[in-house]
C-alpha atoms as a PDB file:
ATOM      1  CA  UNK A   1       5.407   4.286  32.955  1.00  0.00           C
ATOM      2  CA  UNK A   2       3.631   7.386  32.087  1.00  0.00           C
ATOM      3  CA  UNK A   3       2.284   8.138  28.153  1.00  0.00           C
ATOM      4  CA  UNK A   4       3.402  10.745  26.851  1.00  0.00           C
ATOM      5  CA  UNK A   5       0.885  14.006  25.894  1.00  0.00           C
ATOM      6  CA  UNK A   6       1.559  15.645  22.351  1.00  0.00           C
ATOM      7  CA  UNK A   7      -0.310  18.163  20.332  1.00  0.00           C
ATOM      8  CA  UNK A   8      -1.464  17.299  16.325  1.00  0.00           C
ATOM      9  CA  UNK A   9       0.857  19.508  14.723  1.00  0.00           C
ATOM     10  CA  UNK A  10       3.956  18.116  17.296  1.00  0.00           C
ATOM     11  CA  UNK A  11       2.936  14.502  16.849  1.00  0.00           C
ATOM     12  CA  UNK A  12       3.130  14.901  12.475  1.00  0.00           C
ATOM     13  CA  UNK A  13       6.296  16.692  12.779  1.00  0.00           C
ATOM     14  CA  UNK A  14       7.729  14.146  15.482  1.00  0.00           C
ATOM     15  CA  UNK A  15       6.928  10.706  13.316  1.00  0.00           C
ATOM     16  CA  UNK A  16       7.913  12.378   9.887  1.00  0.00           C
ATOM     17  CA  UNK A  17      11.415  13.318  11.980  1.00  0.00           C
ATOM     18  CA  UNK A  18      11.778   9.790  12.067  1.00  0.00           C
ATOM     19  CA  UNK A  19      11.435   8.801   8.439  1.00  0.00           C
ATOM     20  CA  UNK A  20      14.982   7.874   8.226  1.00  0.00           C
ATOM     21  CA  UNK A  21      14.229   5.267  10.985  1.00  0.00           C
ATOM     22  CA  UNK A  22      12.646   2.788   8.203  1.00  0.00           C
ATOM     23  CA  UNK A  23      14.673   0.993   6.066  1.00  0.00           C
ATOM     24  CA  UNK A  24      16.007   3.047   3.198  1.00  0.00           C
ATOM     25  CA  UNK A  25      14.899   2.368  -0.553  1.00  0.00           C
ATOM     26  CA  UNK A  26      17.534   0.776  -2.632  1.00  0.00           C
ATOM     27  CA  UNK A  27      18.738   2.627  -5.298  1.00  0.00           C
ATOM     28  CA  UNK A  28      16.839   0.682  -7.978  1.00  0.00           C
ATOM     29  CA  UNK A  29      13.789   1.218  -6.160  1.00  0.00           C
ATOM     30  CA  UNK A  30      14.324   5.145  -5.762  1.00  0.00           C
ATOM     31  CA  UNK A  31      14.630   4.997  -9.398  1.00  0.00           C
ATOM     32  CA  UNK A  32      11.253   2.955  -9.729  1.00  0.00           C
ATOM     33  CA  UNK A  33       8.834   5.096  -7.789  1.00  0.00           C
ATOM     34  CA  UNK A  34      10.235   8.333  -9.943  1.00  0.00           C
ATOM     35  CA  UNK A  35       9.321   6.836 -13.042  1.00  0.00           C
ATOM     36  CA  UNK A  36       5.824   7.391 -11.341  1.00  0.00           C
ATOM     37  CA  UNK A  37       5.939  10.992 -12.181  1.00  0.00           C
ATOM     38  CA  UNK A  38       7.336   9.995 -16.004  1.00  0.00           C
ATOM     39  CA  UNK A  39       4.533   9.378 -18.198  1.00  0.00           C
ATOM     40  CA  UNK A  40       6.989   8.380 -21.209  1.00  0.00           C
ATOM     41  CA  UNK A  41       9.345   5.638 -19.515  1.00  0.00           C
ATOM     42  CA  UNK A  42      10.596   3.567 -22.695  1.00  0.00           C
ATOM     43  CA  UNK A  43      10.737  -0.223 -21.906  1.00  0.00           C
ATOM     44  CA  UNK A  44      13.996   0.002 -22.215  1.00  0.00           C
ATOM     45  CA  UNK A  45      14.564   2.541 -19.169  1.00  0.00           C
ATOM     46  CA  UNK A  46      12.941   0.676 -16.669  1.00  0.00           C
ATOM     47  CA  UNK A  47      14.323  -2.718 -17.613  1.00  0.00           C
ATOM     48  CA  UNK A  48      18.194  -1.048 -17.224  1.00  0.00           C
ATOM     49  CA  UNK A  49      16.616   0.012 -14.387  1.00  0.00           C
ATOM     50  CA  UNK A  50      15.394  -3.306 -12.946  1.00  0.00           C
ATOM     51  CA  UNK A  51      18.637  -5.333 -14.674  1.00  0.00           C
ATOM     52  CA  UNK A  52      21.102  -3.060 -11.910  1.00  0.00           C
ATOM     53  CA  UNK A  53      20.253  -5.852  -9.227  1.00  0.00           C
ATOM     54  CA  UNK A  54      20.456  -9.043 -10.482  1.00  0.00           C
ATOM     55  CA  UNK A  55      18.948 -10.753  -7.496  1.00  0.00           C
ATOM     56  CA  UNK A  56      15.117  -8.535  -8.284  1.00  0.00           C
ATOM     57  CA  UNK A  57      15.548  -9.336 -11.856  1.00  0.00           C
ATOM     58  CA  UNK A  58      16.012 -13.084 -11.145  1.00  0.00           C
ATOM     59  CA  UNK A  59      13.106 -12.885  -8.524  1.00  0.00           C
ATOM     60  CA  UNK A  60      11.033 -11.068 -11.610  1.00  0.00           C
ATOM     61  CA  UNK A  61      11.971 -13.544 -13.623  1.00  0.00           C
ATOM     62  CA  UNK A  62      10.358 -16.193 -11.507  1.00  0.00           C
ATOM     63  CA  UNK A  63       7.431 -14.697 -11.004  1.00  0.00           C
ATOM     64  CA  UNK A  64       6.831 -13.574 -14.866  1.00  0.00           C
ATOM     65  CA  UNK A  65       7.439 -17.660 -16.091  1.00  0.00           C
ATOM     66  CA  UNK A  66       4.887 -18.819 -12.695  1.00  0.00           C
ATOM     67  CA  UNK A  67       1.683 -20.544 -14.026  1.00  0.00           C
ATOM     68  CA  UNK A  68      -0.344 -17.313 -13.081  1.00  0.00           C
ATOM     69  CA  UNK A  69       0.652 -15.695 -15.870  1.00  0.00           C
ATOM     70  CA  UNK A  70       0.252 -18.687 -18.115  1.00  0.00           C
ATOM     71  CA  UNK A  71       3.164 -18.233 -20.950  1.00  0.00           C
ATOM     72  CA  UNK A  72       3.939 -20.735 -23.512  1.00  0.00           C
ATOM     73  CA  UNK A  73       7.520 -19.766 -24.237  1.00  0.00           C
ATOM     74  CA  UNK A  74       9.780 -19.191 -21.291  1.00  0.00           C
ATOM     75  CA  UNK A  75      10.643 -15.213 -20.329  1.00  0.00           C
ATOM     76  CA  UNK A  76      14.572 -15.021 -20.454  1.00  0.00           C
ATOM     77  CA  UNK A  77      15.227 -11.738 -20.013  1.00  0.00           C
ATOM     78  CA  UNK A  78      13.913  -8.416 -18.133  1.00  0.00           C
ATOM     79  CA  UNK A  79      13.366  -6.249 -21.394  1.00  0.00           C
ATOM     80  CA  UNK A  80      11.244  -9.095 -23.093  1.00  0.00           C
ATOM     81  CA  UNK A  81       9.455  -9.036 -19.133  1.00  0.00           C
ATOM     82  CA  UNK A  82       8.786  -5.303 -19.724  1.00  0.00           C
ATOM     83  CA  UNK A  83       7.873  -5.567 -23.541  1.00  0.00           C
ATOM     84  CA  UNK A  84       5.405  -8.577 -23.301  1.00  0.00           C
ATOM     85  CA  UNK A  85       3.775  -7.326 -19.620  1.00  0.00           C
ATOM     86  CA  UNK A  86       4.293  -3.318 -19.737  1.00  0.00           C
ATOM     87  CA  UNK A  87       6.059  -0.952 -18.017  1.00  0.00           C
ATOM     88  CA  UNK A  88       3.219  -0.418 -14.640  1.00  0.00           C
ATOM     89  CA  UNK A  89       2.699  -4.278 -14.359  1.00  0.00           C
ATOM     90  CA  UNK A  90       6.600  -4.893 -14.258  1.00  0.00           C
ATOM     91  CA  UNK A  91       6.833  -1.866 -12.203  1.00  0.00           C
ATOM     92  CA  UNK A  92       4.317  -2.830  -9.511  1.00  0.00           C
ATOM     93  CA  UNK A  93       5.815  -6.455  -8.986  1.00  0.00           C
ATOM     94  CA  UNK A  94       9.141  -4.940  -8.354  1.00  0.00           C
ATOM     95  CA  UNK A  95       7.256  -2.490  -5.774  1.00  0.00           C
ATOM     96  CA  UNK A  96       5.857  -5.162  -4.283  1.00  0.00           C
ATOM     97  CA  UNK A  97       8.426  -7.758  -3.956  1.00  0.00           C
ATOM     98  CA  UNK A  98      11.138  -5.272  -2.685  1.00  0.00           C
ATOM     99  CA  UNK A  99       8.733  -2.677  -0.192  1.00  0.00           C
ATOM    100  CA  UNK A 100       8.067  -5.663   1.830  1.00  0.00           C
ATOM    101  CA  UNK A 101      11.645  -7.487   2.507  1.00  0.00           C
ATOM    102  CA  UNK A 102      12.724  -4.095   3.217  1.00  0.00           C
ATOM    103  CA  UNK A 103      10.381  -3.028   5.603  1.00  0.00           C
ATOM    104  CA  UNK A 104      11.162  -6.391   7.832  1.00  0.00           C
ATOM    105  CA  UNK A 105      13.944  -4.917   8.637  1.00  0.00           C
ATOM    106  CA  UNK A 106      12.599  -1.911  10.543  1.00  0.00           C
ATOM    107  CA  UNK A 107      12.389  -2.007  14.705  1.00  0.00           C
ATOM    108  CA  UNK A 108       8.755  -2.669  15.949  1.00  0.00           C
ATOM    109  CA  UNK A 109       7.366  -2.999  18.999  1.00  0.00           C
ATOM    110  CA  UNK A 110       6.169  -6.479  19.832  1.00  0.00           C
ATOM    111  CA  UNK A 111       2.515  -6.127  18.943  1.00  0.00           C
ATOM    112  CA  UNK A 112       3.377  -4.879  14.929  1.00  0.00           C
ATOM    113  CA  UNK A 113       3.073  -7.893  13.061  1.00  0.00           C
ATOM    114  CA  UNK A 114       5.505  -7.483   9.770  1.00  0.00           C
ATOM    115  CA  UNK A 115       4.349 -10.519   7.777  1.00  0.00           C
ATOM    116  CA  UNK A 116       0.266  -9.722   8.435  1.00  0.00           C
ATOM    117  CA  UNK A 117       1.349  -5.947   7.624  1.00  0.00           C
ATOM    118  CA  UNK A 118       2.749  -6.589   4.020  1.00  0.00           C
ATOM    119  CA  UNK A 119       0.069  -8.919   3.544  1.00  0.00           C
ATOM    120  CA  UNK A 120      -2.549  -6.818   3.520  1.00  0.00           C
ATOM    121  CA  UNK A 121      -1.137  -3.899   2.008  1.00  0.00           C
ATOM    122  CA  UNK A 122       0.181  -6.404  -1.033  1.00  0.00           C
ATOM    123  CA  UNK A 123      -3.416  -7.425  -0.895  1.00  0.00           C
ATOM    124  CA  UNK A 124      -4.631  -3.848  -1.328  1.00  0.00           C
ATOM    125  CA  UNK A 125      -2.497  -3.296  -4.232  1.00  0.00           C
ATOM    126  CA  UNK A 126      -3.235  -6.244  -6.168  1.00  0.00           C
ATOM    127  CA  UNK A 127      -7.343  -5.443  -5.867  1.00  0.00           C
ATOM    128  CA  UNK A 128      -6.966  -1.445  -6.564  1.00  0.00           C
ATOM    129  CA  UNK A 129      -4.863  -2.455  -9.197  1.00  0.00           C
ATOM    130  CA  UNK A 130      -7.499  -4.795 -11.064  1.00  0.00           C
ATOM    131  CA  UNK A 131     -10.274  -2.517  -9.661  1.00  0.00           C
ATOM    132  CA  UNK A 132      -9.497   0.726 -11.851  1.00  0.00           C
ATOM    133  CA  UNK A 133      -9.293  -1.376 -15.077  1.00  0.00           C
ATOM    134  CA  UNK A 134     -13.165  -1.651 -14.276  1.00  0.00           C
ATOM    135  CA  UNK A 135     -13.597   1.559 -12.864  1.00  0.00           C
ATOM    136  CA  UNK A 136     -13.240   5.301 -14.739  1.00  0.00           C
ATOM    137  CA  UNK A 137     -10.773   6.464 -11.944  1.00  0.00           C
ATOM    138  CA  UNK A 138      -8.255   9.528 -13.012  1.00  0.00           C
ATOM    139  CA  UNK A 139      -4.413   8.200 -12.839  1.00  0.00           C
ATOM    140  CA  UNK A 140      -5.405   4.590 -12.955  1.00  0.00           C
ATOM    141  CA  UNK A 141      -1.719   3.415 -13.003  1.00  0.00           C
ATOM    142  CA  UNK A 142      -1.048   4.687  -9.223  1.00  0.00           C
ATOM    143  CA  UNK A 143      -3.347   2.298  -7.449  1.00  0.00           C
ATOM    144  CA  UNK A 144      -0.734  -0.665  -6.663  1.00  0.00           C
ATOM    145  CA  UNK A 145       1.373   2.045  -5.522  1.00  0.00           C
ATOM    146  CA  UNK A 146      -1.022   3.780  -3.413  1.00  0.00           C
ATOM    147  CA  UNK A 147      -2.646   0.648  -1.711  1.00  0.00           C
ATOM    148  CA  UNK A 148       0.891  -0.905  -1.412  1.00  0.00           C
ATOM    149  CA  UNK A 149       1.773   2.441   0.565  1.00  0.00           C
ATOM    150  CA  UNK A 150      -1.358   3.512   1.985  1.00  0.00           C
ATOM    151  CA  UNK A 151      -0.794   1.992   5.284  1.00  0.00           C
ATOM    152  CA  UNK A 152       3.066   2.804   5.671  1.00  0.00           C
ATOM    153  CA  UNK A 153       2.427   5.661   8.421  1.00  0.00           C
ATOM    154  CA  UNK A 154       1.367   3.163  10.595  1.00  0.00           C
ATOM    155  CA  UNK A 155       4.473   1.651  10.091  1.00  0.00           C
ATOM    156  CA  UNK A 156       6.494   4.578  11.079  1.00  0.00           C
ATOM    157  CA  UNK A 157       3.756   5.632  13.925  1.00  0.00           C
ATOM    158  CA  UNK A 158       4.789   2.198  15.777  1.00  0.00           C
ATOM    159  CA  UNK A 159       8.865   2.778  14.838  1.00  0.00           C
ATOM    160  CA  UNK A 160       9.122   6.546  15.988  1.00  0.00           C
ATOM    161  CA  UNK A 161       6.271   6.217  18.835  1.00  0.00           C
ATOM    162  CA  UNK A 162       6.157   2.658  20.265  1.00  0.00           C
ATOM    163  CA  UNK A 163       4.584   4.225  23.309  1.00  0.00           C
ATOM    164  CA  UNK A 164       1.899   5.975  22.610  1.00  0.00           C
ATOM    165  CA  UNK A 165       1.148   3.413  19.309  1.00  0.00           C
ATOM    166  CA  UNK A 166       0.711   0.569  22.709  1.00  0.00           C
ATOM    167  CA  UNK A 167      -1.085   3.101  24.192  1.00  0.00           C
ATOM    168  CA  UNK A 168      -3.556   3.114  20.948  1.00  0.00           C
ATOM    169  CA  UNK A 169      -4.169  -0.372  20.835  1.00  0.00           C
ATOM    170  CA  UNK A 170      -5.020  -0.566  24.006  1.00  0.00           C
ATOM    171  CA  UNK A 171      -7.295   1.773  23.929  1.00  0.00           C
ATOM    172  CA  UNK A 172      -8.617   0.634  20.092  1.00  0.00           C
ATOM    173  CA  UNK A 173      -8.912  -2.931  21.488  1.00  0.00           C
ATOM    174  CA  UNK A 174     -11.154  -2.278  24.994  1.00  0.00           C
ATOM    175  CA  UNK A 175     -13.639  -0.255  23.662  1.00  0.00           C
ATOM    176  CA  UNK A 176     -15.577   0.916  20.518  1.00  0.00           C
ATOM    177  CA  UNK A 177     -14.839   3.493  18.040  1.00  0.00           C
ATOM    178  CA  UNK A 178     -12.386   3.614  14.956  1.00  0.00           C
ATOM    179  CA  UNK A 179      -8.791   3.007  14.816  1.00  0.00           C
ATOM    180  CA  UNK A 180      -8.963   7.150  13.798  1.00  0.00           C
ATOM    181  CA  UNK A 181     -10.460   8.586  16.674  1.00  0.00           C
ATOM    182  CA  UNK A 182      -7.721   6.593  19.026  1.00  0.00           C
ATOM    183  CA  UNK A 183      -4.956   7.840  16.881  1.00  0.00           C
ATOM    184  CA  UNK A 184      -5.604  10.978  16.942  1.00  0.00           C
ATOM    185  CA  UNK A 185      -6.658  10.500  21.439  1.00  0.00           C
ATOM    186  CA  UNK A 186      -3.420   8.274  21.744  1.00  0.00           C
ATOM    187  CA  UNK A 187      -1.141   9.945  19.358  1.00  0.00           C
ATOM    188  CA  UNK A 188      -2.382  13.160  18.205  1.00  0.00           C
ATOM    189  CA  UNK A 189      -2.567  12.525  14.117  1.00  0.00           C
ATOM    190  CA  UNK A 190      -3.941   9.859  12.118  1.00  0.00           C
ATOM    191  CA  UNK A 191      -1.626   7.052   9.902  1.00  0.00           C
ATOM    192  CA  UNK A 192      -3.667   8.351   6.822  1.00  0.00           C
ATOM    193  CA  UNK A 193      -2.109  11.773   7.182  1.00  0.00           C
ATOM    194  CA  UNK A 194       1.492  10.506   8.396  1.00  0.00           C
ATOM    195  CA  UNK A 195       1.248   7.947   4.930  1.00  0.00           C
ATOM    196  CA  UNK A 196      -0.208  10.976   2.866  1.00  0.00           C
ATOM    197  CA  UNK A 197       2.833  13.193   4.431  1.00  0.00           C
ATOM    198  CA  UNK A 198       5.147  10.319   3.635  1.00  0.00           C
ATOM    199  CA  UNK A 199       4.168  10.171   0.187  1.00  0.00           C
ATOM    200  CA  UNK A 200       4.816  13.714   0.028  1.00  0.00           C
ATOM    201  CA  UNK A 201       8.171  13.719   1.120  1.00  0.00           C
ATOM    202  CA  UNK A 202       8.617  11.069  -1.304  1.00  0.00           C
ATOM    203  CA  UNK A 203       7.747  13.355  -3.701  1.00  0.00           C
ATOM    204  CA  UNK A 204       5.349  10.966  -5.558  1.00  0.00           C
ATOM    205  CA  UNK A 205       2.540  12.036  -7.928  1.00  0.00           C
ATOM    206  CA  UNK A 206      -0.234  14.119  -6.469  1.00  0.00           C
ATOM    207  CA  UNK A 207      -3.182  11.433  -7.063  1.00  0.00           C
ATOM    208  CA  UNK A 208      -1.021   8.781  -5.164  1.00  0.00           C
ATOM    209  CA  UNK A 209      -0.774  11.128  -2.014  1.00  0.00           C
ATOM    210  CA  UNK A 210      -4.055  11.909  -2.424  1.00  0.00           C
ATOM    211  CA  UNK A 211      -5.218   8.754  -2.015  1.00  0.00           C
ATOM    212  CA  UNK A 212      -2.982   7.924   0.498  1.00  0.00           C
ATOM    213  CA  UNK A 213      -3.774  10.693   2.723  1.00  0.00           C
ATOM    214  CA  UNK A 214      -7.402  10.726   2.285  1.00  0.00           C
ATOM    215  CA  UNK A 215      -8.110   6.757   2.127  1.00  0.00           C
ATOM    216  CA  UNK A 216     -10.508   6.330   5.128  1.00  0.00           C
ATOM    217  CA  UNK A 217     -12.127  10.220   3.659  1.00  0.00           C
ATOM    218  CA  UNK A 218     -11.638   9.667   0.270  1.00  0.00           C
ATOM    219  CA  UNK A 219     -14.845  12.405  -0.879  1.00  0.00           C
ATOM    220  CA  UNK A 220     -12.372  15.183   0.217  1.00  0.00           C
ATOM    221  CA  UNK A 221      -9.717  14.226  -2.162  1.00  0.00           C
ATOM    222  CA  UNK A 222     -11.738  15.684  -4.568  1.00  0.00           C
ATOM    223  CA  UNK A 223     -14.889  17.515  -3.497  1.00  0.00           C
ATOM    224  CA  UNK A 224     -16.918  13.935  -3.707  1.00  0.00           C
ATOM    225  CA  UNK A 225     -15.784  13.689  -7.321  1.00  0.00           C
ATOM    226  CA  UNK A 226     -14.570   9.943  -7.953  1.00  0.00           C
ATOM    227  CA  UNK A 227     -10.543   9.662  -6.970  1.00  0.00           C
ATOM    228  CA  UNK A 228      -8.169   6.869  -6.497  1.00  0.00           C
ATOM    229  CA  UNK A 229      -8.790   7.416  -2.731  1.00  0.00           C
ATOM    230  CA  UNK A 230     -12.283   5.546  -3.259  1.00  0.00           C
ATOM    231  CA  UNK A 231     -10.814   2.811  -4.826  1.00  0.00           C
ATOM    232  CA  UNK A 232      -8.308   2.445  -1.707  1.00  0.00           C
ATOM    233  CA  UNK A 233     -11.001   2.771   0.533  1.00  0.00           C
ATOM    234  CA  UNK A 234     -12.856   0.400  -1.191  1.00  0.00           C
ATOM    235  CA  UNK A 235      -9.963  -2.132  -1.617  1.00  0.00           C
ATOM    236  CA  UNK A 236      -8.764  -1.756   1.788  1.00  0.00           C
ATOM    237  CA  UNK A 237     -12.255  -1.862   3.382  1.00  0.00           C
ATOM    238  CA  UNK A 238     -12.825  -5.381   1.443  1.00  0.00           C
ATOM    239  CA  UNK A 239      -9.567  -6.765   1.950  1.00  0.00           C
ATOM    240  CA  UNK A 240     -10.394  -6.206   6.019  1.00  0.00           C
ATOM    241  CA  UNK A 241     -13.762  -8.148   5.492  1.00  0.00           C
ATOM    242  CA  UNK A 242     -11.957 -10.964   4.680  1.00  0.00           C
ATOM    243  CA  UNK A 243      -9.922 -11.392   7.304  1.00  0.00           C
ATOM    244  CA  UNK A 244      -6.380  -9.701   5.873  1.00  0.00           C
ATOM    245  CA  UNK A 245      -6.185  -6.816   8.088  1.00  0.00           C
ATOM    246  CA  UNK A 246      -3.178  -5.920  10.015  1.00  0.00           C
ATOM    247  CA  UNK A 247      -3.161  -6.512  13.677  1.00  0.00           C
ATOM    248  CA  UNK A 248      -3.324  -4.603  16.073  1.00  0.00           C
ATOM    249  CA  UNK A 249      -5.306  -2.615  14.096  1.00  0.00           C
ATOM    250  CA  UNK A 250      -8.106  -5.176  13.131  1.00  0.00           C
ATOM    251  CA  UNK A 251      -9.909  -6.484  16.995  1.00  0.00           C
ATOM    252  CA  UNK A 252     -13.509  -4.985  15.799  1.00  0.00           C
ATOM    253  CA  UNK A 253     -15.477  -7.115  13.423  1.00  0.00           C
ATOM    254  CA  UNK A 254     -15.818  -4.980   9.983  1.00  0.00           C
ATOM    255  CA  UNK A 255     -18.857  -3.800   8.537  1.00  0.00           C
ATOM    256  CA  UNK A 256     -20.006  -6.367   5.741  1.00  0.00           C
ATOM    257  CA  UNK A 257     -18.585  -5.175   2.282  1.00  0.00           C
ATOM    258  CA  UNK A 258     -21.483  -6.484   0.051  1.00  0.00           C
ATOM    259  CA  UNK A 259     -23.797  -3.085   0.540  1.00  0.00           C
ATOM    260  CA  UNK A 260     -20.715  -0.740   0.985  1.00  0.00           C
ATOM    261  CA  UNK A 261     -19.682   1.610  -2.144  1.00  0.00           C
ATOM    262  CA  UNK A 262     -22.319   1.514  -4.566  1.00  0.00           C
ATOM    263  CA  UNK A 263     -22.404   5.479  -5.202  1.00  0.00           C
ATOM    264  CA  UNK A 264     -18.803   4.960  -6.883  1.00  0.00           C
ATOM    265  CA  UNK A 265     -20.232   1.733  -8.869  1.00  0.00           C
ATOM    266  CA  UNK A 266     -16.982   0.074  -6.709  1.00  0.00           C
ATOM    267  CA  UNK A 267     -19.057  -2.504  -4.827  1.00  0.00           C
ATOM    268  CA  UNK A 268     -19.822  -3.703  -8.180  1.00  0.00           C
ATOM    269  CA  UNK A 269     -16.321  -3.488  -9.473  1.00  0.00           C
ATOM    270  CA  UNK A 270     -14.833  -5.275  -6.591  1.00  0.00           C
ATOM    271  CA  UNK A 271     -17.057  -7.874  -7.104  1.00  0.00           C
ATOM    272  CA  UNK A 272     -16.746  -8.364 -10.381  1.00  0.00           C
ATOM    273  CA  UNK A 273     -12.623  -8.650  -9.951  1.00  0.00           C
ATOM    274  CA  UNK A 274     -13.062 -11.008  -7.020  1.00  0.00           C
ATOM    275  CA  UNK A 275     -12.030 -14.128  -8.364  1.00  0.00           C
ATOM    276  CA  UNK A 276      -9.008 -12.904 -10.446  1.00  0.00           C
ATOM    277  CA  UNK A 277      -8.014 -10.980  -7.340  1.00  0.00           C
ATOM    278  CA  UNK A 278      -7.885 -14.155  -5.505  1.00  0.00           C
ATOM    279  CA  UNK A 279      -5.911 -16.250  -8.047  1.00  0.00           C
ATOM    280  CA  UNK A 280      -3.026 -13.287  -8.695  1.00  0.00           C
ATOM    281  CA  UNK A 281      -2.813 -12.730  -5.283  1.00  0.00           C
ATOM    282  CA  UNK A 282      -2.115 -16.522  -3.625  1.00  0.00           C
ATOM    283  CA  UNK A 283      -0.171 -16.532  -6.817  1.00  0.00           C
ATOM    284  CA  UNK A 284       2.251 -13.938  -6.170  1.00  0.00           C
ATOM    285  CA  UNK A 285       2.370 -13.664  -2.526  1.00  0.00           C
ATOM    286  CA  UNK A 286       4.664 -16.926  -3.086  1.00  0.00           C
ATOM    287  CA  UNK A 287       7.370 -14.557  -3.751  1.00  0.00           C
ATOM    288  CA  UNK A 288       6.896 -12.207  -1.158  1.00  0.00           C
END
């Protein structure tokens, strides 16, 4: 069966034709990722937001009363959730528990792996998350967003292009050099710039599609200056070390994270976050 041949600026205008192919956000989760943009979301917004589908609040409301969290008095309703945990944290365990059921629904070809996809990028979003309470990073309260979303245009790279995304791993898995450089042989464009275009459309805040976009270049987000993009980088590049990175995408051994990042002071960060990354994330995973 021949491949077919497409130019960059073809190929980005092709896969972001075929947005509508993924799942569509529920309503409730629309509303979520525009409070993004809102710096001055009351508690009580976004838990009338959350209490509109009674089947996420219920799933909150296991996840809030689990022993990760380590409460005394049972959590009995979404607004006390919001009030005693905060609008972002309550925020990014809706994202995360709702992105990922409905993505499974979307049409892959037989090499995507859904479960080993959400994974990682619930594993990315739960370090970046803990990682900019370490690190001075401008718009701290988009990483779980950003490394929940960073990896979606691979997503929609295998959904509108199954051909030339077999093509890629073919080509990624017989012979050296990075996933980029066959993306953009294979399939004309990189997923950074198809999830940085996504988040676009999506009309999220500038630092999250900056850091989306630029996650595997994250010193031209801002001209080397320190950005959420090196904290996705950083997050996604140690999440991949150890062995949570999303096949087919993940046949070459990774570099070793340990000596990786110290301009940013991130290597250090990560580090130092390691052990509470691990317990919050085999804690909530449960739920996902």
């Amino acid at each position: 069966m021949p491949t077919e041949t497409i130019t960059s600026t073809s190929a980005r205008d092709r896969i972001i034709g075929e947005l509508d192919k993924l799942p569509p956000f529920s309503p409730v989760l629309t509303r979520l990722l525009a409070t993004l943009a809102d710096d001055d979301v009351s508690f009580g917004q976004m838990a009338a937001i959350i209490e509109t589908d009674a089947v996420l609040a219920g799933n909150l409301l296991r996840v809030v009363n689990s022993p990760l969290y380590g409460r005394i008095a049972t959590i009995n309703s979404v607004r006390h959730a919001v009030a005693i945990m905060g609008t972002n944290k309550i925020r990014n365990l809706v994202l995360g528990m709702s992105v990922a059921r409905r993505w499974a629904g979307a049409r892959v070809p037989g090499r995507w792996n859904s479960k080993q996809f959400n994974v990682h990028s619930l594993a990315v979003a739960v370090l970046a998350d803990l990682v900019v309470l370490e690190a001075p990073v401008p718009y701290p309260e988009g990483a779980f967003t950003a490394g929940l979303l960073h990896d979606v245009g691979k997503l929609l790279i295998a959904v509108a292009m199954p051909g030339p995304f077999e093509t890629m791993c073919d080509m990624y898995k017989s012979r050296a050099g990075s996933v980029q450089d066959c993306e953009l042989e294979s399939i004309g464009v990189t997923h950074a710039e198809i999830s940085g275009a996504i988040m676009e459309r999506w009309k999220l805040p500038k630092p999250i599609q900056e850091a989306v976009a630029h996650h595997h270049s994250p010193d031209r987000a801002n001209n080397g200056a320190i950005h959420l993009a090196h904290v996705i980088e950083a997050a996604d590049h140690y999440i991949n070390s150890n062995g949570l990175g999303t096949p087919p995408y993940c046949h070459h051994p990774v570099d070793a994270f340990d000596d990786c990042y110290r301009k940013e002071g991130l290597n250090d960060c990560i580090l130092k976050v390691a052990e509470s990354f691990q317990a919050e994330f085999e804690a909530v995973r449960t739920f996902f």
